[in-house]
N, C-alpha and C. Protein backbone atom coordinates (compact mmCIF):
# COMPACT_ATOMS: atom_id res chain seq x y z
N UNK A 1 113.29 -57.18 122.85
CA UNK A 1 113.68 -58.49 123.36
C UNK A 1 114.82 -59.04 122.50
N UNK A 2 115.40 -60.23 123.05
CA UNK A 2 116.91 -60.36 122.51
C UNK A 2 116.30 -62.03 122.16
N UNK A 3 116.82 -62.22 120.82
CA UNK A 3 116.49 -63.39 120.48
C UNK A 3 117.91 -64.59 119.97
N UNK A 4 118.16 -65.46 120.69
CA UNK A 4 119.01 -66.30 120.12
C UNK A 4 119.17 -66.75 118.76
N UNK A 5 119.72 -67.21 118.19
CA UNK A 5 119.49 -67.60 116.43
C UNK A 5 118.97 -69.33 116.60
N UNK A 6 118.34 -69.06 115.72
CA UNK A 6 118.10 -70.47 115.46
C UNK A 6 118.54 -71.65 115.28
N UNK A 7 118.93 -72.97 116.40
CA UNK A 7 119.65 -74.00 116.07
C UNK A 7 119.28 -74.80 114.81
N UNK A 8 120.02 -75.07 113.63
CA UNK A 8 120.18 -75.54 112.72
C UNK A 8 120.74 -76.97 112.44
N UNK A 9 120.67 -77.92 112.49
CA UNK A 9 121.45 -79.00 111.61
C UNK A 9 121.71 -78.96 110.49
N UNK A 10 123.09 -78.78 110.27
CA UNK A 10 123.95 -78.58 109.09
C UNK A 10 125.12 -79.76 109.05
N UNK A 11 124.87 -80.33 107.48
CA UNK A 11 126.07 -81.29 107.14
C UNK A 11 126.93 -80.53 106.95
N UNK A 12 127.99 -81.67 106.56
CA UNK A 12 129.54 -81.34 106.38
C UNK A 12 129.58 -80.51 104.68
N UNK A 13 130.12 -79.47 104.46
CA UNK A 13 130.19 -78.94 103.54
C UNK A 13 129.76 -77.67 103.26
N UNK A 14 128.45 -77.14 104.60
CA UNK A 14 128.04 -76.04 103.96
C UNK A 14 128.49 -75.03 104.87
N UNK A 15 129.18 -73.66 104.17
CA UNK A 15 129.20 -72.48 104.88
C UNK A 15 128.29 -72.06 105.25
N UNK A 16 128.49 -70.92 106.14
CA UNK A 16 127.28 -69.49 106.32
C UNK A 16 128.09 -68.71 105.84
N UNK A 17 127.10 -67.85 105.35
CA UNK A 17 127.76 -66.76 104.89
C UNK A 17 126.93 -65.17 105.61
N UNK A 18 125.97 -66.09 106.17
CA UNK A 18 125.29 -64.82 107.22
C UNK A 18 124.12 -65.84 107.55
N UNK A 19 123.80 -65.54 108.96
CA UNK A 19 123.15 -65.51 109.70
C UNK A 19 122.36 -64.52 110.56
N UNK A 20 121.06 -64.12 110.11
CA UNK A 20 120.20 -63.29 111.22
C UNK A 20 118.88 -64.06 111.56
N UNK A 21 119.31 -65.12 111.25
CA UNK A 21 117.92 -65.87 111.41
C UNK A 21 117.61 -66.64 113.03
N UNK A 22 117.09 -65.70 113.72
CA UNK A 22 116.38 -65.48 114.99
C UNK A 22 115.73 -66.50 115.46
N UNK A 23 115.45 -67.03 116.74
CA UNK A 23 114.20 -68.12 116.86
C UNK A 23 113.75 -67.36 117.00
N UNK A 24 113.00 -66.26 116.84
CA UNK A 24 112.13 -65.10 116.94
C UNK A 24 111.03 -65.95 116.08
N UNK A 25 109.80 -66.55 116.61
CA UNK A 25 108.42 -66.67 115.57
C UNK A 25 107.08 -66.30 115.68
N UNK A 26 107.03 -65.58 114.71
CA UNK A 26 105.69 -64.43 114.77
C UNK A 26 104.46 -65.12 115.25
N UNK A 27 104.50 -66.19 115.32
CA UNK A 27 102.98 -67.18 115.67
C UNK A 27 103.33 -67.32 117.21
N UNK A 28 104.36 -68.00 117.71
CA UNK A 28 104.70 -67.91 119.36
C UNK A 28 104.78 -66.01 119.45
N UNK A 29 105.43 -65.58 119.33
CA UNK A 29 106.12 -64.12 120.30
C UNK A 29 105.09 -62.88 119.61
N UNK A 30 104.29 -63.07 118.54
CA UNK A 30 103.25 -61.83 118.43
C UNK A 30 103.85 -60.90 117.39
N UNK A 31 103.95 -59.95 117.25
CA UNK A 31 104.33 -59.01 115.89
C UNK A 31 104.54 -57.84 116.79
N UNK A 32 105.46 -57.92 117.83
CA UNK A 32 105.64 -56.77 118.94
C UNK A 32 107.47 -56.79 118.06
N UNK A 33 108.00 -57.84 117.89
CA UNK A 33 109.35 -57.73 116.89
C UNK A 33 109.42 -58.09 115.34
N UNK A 34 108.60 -57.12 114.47
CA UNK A 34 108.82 -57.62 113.43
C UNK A 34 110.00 -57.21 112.79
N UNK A 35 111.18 -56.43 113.51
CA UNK A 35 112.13 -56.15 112.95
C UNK A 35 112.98 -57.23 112.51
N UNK A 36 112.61 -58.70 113.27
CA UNK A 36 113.10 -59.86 112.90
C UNK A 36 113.05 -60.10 111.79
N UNK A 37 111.96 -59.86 110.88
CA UNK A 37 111.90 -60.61 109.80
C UNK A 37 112.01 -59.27 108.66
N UNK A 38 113.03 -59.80 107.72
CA UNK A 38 113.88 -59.28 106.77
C UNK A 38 114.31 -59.86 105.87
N UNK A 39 114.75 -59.18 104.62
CA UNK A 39 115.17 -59.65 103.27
C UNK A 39 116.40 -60.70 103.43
N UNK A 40 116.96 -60.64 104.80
CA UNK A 40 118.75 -61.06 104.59
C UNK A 40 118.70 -61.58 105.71
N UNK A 41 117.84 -63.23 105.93
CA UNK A 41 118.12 -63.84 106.86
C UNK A 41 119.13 -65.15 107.40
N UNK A 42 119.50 -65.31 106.16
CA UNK A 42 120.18 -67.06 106.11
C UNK A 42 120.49 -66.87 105.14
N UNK A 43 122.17 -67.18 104.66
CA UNK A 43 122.46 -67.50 103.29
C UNK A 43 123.33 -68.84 103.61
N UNK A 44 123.60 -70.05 103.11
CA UNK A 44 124.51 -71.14 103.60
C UNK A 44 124.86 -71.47 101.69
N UNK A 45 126.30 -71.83 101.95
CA UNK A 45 126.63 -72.02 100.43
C UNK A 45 127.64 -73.50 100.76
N UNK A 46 127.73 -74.28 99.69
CA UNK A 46 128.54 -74.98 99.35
C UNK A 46 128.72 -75.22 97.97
N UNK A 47 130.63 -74.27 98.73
CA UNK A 47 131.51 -74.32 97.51
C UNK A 47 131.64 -75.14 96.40
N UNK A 48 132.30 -76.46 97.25
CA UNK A 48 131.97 -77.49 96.09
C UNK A 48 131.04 -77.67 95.15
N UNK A 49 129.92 -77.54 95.18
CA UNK A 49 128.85 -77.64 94.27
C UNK A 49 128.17 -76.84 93.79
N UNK A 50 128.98 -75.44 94.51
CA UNK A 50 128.14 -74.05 94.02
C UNK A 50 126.66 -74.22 93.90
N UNK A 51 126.45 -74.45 94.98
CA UNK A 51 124.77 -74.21 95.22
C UNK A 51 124.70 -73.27 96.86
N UNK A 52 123.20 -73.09 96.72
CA UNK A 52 123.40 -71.60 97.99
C UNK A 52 121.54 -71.91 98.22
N UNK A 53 121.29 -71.82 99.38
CA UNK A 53 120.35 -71.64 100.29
C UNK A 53 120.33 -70.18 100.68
N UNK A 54 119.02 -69.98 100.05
CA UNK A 54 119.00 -68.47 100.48
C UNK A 54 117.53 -68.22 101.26
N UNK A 55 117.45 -67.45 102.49
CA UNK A 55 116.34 -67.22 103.05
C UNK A 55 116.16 -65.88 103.50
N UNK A 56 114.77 -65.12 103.63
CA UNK A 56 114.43 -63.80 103.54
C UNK A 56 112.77 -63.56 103.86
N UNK A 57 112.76 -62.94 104.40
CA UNK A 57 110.97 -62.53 104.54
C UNK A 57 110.87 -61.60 104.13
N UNK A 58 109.34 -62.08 103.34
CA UNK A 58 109.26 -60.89 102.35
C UNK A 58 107.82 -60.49 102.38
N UNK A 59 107.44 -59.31 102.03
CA UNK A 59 107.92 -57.64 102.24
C UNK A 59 108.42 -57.84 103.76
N UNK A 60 109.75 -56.89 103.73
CA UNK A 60 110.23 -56.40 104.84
C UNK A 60 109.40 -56.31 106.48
N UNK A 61 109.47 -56.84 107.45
CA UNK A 61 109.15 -56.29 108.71
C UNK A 61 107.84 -56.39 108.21
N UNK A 62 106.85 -57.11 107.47
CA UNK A 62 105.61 -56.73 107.38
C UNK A 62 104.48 -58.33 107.54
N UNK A 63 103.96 -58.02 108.97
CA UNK A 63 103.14 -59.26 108.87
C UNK A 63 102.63 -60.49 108.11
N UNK A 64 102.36 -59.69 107.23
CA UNK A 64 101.43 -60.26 106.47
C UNK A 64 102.51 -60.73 105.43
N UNK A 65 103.84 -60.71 105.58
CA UNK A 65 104.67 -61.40 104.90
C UNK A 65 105.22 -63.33 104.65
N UNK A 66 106.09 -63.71 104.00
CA UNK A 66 106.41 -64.98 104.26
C UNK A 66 107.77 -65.15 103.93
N UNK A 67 107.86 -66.47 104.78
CA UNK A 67 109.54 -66.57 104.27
C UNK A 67 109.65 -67.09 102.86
N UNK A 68 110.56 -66.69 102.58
CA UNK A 68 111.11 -67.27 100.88
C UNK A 68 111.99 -67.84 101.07
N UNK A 69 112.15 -69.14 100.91
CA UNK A 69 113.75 -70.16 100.81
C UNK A 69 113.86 -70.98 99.19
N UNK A 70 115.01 -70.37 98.96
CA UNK A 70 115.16 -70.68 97.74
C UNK A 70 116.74 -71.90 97.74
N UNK A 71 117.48 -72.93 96.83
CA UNK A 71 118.25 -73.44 96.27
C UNK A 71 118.45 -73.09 95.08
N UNK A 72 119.71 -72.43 95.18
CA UNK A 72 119.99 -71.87 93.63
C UNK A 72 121.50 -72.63 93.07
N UNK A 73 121.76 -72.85 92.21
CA UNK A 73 122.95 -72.99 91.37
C UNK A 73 123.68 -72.27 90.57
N UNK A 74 124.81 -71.82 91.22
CA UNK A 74 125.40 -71.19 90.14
C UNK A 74 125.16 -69.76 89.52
N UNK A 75 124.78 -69.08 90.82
CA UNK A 75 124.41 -67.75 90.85
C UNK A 75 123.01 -67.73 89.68
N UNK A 76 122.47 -68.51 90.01
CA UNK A 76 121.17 -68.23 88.63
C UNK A 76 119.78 -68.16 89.89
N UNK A 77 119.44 -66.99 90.07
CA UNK A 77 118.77 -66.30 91.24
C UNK A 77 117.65 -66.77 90.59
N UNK A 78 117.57 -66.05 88.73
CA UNK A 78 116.18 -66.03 88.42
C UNK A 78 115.36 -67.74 88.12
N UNK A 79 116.29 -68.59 88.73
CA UNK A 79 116.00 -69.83 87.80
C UNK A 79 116.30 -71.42 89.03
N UNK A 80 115.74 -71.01 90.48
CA UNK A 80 115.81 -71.43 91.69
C UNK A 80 115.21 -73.05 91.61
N UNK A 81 116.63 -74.18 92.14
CA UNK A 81 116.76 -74.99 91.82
C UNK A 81 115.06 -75.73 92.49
N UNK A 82 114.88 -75.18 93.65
CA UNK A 82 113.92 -75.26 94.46
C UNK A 82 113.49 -73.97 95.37
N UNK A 83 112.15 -74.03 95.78
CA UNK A 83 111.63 -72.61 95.83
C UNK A 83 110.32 -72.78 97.04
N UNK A 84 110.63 -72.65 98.10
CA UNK A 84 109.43 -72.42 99.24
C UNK A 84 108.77 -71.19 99.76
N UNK A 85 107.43 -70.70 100.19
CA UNK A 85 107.10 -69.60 100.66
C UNK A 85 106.29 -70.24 101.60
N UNK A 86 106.37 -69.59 102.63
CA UNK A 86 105.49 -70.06 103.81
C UNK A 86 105.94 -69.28 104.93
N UNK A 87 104.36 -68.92 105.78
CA UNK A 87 104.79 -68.10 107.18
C UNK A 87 105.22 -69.12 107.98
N UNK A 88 105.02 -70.24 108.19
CA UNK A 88 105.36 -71.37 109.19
C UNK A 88 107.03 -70.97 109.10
N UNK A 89 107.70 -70.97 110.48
CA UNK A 89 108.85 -71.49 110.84
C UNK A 89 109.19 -72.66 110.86
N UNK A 90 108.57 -73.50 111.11
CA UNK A 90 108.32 -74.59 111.52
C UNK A 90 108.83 -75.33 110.19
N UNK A 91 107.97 -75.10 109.38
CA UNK A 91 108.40 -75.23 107.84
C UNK A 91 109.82 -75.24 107.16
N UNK A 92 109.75 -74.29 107.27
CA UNK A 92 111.01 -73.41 106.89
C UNK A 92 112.22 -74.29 107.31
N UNK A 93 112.36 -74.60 108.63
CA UNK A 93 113.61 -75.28 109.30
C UNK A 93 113.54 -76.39 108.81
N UNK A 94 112.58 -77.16 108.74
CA UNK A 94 112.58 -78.63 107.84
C UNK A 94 113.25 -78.48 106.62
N UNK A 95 112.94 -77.72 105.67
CA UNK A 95 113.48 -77.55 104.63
C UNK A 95 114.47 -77.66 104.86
N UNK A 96 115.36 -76.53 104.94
CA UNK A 96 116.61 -76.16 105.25
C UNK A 96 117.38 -77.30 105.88
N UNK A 97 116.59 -78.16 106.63
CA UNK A 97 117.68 -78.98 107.26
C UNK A 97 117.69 -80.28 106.14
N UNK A 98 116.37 -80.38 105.53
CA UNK A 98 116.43 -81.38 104.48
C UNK A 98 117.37 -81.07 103.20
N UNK A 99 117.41 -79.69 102.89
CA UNK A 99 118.21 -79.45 101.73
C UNK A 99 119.85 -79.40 101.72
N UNK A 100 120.14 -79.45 102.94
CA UNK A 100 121.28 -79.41 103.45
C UNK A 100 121.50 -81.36 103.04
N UNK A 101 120.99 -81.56 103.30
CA UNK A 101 121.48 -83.31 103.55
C UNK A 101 121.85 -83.83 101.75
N UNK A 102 123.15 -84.30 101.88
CA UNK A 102 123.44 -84.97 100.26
C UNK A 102 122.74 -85.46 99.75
N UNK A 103 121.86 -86.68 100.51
CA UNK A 103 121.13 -87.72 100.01
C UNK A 103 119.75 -86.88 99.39
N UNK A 104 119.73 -85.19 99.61
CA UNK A 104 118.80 -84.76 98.68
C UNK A 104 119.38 -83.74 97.53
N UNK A 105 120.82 -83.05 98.09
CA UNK A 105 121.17 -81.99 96.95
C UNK A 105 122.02 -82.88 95.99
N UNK A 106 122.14 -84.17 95.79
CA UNK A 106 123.35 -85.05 95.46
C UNK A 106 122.54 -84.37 93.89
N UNK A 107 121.40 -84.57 93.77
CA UNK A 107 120.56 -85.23 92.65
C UNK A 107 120.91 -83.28 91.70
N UNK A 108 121.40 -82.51 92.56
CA UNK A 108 122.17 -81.14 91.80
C UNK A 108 123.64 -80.99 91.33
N UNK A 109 124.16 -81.97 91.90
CA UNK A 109 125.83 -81.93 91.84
C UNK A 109 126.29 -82.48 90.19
N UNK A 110 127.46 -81.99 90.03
CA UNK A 110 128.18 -82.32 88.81
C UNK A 110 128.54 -83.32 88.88
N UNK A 111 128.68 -83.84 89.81
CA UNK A 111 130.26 -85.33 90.11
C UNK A 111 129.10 -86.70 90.21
């Protein structure tokens, strides 16, 4: 089955730098596509502030997995400004749309 990507609300400022992130969700559509869910689903960065949204399901293609969404700064992977795991989609998109918004990453910025 062919899955559209997921509509997102995104402020002003942040790239993609990849997108495979599917409305594909294992709780609606069943585990008949778990090829959906993968290490390299969503990365969104903004330059200016060198911070990066990174998202991935983890272990690979494997049910019993969860998404990982991380906020990192400054390429410091091991040391994630903020850090979610959860099978909910549902979840997941809140985040992402909350971390995106200034009035919450302001409180990371240099300026």
């Amino acid at each position: 089955m062919y899955y559209e990507l997921q509509p997102l609300r995104l402020q002003a400022g942040w790239k993609i730098e990849y997108n495979n992130f599917t409305e594909y969700d294992r709780e609606i559509h069943g585990e008949s596509d778990l090829f959906e869910l993968h290490e390299d689903l969503l990365q969104l960065c903004h330059e200016k502030e060198n911070l990066i949204i990174d998202l991935g399901w983890y272990p690979n293609y494997d049910a019993n997995g969860n998404y990982i969404l991380m906020l990192v700064k400054d390429y410091k992977w091991d040391c994630p400004l903020e850090y979610v795991s959860s099978k909910s989609k549902k979840e997941i998109v809140a985040y992402i749309e909350k971390w995106v918004c200034y009035g919450f990453f302001a409180k990371y910025c240099n300026s």
